[in-house]
C-alpha atoms as a PDB file:
ATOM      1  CA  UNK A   1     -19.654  13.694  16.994  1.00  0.00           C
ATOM      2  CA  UNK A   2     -16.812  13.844  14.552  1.00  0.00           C
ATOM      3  CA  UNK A   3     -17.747  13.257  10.711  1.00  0.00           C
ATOM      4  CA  UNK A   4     -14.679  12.167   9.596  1.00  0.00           C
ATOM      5  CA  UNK A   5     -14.145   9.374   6.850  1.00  0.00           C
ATOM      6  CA  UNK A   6     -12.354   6.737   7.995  1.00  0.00           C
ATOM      7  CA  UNK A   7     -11.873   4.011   4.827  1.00  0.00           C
ATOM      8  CA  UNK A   8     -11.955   0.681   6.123  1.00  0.00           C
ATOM      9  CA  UNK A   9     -10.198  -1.551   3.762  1.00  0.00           C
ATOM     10  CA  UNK A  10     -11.182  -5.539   5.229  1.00  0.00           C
ATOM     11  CA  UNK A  11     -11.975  -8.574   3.518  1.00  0.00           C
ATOM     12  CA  UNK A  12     -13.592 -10.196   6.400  1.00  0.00           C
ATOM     13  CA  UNK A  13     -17.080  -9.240   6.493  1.00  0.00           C
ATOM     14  CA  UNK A  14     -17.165 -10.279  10.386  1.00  0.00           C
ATOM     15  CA  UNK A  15     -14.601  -7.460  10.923  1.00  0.00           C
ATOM     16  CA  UNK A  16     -16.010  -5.388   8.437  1.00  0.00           C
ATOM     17  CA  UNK A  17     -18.708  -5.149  10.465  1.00  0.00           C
ATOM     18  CA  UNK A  18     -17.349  -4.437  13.900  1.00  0.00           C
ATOM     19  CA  UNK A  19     -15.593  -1.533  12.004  1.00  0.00           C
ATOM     20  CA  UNK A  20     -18.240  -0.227  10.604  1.00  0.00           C
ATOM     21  CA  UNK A  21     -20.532  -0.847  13.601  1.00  0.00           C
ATOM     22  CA  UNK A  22     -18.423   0.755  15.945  1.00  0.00           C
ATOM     23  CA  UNK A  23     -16.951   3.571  14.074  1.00  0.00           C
ATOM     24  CA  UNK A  24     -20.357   4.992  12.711  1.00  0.00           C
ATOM     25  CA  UNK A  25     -21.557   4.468  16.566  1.00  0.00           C
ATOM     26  CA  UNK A  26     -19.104   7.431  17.510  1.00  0.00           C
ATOM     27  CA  UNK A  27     -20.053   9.455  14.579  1.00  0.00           C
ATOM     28  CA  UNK A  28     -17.260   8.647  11.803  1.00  0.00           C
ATOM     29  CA  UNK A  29     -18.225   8.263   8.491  1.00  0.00           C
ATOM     30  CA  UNK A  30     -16.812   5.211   6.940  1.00  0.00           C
ATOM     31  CA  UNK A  31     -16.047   3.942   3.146  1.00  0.00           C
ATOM     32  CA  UNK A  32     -15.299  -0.062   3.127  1.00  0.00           C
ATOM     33  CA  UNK A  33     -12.935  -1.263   0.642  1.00  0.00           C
ATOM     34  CA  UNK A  34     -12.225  -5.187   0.853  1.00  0.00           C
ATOM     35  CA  UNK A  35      -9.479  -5.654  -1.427  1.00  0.00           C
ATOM     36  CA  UNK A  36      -5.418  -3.396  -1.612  1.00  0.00           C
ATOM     37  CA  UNK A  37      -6.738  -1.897  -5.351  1.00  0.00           C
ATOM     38  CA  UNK A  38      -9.586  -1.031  -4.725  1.00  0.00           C
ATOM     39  CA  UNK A  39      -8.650   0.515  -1.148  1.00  0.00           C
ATOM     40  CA  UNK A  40      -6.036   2.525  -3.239  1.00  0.00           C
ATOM     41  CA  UNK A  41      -8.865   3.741  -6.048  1.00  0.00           C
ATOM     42  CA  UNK A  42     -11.546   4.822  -3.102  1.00  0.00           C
ATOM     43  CA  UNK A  43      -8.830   6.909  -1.232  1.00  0.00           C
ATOM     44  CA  UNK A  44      -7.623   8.949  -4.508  1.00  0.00           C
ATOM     45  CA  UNK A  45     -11.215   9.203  -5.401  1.00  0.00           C
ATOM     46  CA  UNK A  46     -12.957  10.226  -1.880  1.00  0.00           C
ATOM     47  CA  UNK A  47      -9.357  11.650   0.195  1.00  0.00           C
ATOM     48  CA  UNK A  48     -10.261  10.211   3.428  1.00  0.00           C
ATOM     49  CA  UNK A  49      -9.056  11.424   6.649  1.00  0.00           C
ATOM     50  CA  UNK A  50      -8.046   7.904   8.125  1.00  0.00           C
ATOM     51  CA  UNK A  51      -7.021   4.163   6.331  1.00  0.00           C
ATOM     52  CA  UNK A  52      -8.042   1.267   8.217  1.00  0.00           C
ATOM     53  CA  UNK A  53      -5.269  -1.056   6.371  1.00  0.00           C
ATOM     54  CA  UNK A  54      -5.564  -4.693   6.467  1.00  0.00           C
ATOM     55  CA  UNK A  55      -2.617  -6.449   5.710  1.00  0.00           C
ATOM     56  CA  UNK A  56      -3.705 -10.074   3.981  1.00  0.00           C
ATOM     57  CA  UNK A  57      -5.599  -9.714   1.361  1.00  0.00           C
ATOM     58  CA  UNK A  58      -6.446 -11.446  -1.785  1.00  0.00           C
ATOM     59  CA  UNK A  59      -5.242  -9.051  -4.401  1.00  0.00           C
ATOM     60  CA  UNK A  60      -2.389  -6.994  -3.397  1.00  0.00           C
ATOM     61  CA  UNK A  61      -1.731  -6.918   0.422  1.00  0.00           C
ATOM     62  CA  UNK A  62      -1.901  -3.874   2.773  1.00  0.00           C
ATOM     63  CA  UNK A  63       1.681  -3.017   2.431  1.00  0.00           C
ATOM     64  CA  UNK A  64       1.731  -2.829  -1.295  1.00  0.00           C
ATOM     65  CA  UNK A  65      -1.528  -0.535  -1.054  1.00  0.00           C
ATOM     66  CA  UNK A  66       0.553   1.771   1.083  1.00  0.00           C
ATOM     67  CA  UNK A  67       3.283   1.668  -1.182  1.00  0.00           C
ATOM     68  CA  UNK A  68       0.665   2.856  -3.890  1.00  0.00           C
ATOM     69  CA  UNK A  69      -0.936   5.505  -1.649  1.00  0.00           C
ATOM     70  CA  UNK A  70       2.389   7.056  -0.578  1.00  0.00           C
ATOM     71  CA  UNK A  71       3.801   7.083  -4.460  1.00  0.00           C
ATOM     72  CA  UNK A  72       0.833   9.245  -5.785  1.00  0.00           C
ATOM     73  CA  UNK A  73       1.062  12.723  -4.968  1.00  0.00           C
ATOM     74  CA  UNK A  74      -2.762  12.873  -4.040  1.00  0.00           C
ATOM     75  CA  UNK A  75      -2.684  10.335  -1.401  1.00  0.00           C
ATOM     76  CA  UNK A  76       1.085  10.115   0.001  1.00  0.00           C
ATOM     77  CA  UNK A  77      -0.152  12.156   2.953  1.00  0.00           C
ATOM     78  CA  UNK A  78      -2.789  10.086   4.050  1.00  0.00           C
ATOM     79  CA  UNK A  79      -2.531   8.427   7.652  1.00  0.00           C
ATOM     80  CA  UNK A  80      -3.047   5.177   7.027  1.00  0.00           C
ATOM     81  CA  UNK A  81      -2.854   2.622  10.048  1.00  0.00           C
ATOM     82  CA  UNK A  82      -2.126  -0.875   9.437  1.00  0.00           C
ATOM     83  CA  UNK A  83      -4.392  -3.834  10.578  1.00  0.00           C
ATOM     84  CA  UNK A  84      -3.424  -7.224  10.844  1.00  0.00           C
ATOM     85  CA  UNK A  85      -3.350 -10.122  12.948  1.00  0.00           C
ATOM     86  CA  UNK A  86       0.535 -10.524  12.848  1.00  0.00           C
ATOM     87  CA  UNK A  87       0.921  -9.361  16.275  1.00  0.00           C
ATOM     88  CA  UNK A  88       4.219 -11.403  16.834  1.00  0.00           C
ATOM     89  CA  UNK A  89       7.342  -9.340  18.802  1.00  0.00           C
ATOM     90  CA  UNK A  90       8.826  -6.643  15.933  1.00  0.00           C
ATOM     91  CA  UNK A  91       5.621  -6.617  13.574  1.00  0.00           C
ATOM     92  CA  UNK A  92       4.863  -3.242  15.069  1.00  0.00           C
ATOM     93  CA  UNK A  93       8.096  -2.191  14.203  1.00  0.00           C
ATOM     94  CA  UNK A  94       8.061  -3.292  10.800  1.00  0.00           C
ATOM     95  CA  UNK A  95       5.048  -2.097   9.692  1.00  0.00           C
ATOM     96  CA  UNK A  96       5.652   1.776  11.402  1.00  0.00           C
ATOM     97  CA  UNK A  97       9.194   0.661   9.228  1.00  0.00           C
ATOM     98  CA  UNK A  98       7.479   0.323   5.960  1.00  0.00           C
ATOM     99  CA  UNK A  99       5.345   3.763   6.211  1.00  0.00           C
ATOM    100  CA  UNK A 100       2.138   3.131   8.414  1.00  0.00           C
ATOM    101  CA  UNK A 101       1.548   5.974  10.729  1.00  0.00           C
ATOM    102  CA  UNK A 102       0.422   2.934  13.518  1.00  0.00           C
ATOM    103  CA  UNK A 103      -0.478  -0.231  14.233  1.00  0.00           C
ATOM    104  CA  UNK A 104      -3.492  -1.993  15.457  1.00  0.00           C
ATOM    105  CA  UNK A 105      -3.404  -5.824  15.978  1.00  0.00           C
ATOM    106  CA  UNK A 106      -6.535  -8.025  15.380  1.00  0.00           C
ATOM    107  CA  UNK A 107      -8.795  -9.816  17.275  1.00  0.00           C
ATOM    108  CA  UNK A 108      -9.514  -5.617  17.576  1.00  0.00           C
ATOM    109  CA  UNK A 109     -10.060  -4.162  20.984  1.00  0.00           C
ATOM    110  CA  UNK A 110     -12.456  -1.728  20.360  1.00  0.00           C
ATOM    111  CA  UNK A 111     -11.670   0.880  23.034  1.00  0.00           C
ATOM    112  CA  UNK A 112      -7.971   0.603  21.459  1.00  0.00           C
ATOM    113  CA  UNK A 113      -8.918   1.188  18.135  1.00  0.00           C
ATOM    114  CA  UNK A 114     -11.174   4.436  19.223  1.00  0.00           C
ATOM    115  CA  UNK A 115      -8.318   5.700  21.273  1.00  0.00           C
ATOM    116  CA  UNK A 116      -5.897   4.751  18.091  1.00  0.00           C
ATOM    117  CA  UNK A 117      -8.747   6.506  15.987  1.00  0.00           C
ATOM    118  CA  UNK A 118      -9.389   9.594  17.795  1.00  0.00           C
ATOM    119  CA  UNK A 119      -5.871  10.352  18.139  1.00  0.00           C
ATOM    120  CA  UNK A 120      -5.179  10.540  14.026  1.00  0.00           C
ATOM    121  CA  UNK A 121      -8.502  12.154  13.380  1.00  0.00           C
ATOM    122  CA  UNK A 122      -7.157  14.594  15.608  1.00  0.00           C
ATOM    123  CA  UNK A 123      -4.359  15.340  14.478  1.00  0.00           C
ATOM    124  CA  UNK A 124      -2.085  14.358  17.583  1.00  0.00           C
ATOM    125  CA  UNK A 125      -0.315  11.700  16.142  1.00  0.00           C
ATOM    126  CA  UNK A 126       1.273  11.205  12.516  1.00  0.00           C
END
């Protein structure tokens, strides 16, 4: 369908899985990244068109990875949407706030996150 790479960046293989389950269902191609560094190493290597960003993770969290992406000159135009399951009133805000180019909140609805997909992929949003 589309062929785009989406990089997945999750350190919950249960999630991991619905990503990459879903996602290469519809026809993206996806990298998986499950930890902030090495998400920021596989995007300046392989320039994908989409970040999946989780937020917790055990090395440096999602917003510090962003930080990193939007610093380096290769990657600071990447649209990179944040993940997380802080879904309380304002998180949305704060994370569009600190450079995300949307939002998705976890447990993932899956017909939200190919709307949320297909609309960065194609260029509408962002």
């Amino acid at each position: 369908m589309t062929g785009e790479r989406i990089l997945v960046v999750e350190d919950n293989e249960k999630n991991m899985k619905l990503f990459r389950d879903v996602l290469s269902a519809t026809g993206y191609q996806t990298l998986e990244a499950t930890t902030g560094g090495e998400a920021v190493e596989m995007a300046t290597e392989h320039a994908p068109d989409l970040v999946l960003m989780d937020i917790q993770m055990p090395d440096i969290d999602g917003v510090e990875a962003l930080r990193r992406l939007r610093a380096d000159q290769r990657t600071a135009s990447l649209r990179v949407l944040a993940v997380t399951a802080q879904a309380m009133q304002g998180d949305r805000e704060h994370f569009l706030a600190a450079g995300f180019d949307g939002y998705l909140s976890k447990p993932v609805n899956v017909q939200e996150l190919l709307g949320t997909v297909r609309q960065h992929c194609d260029g509408r949003v962002g």
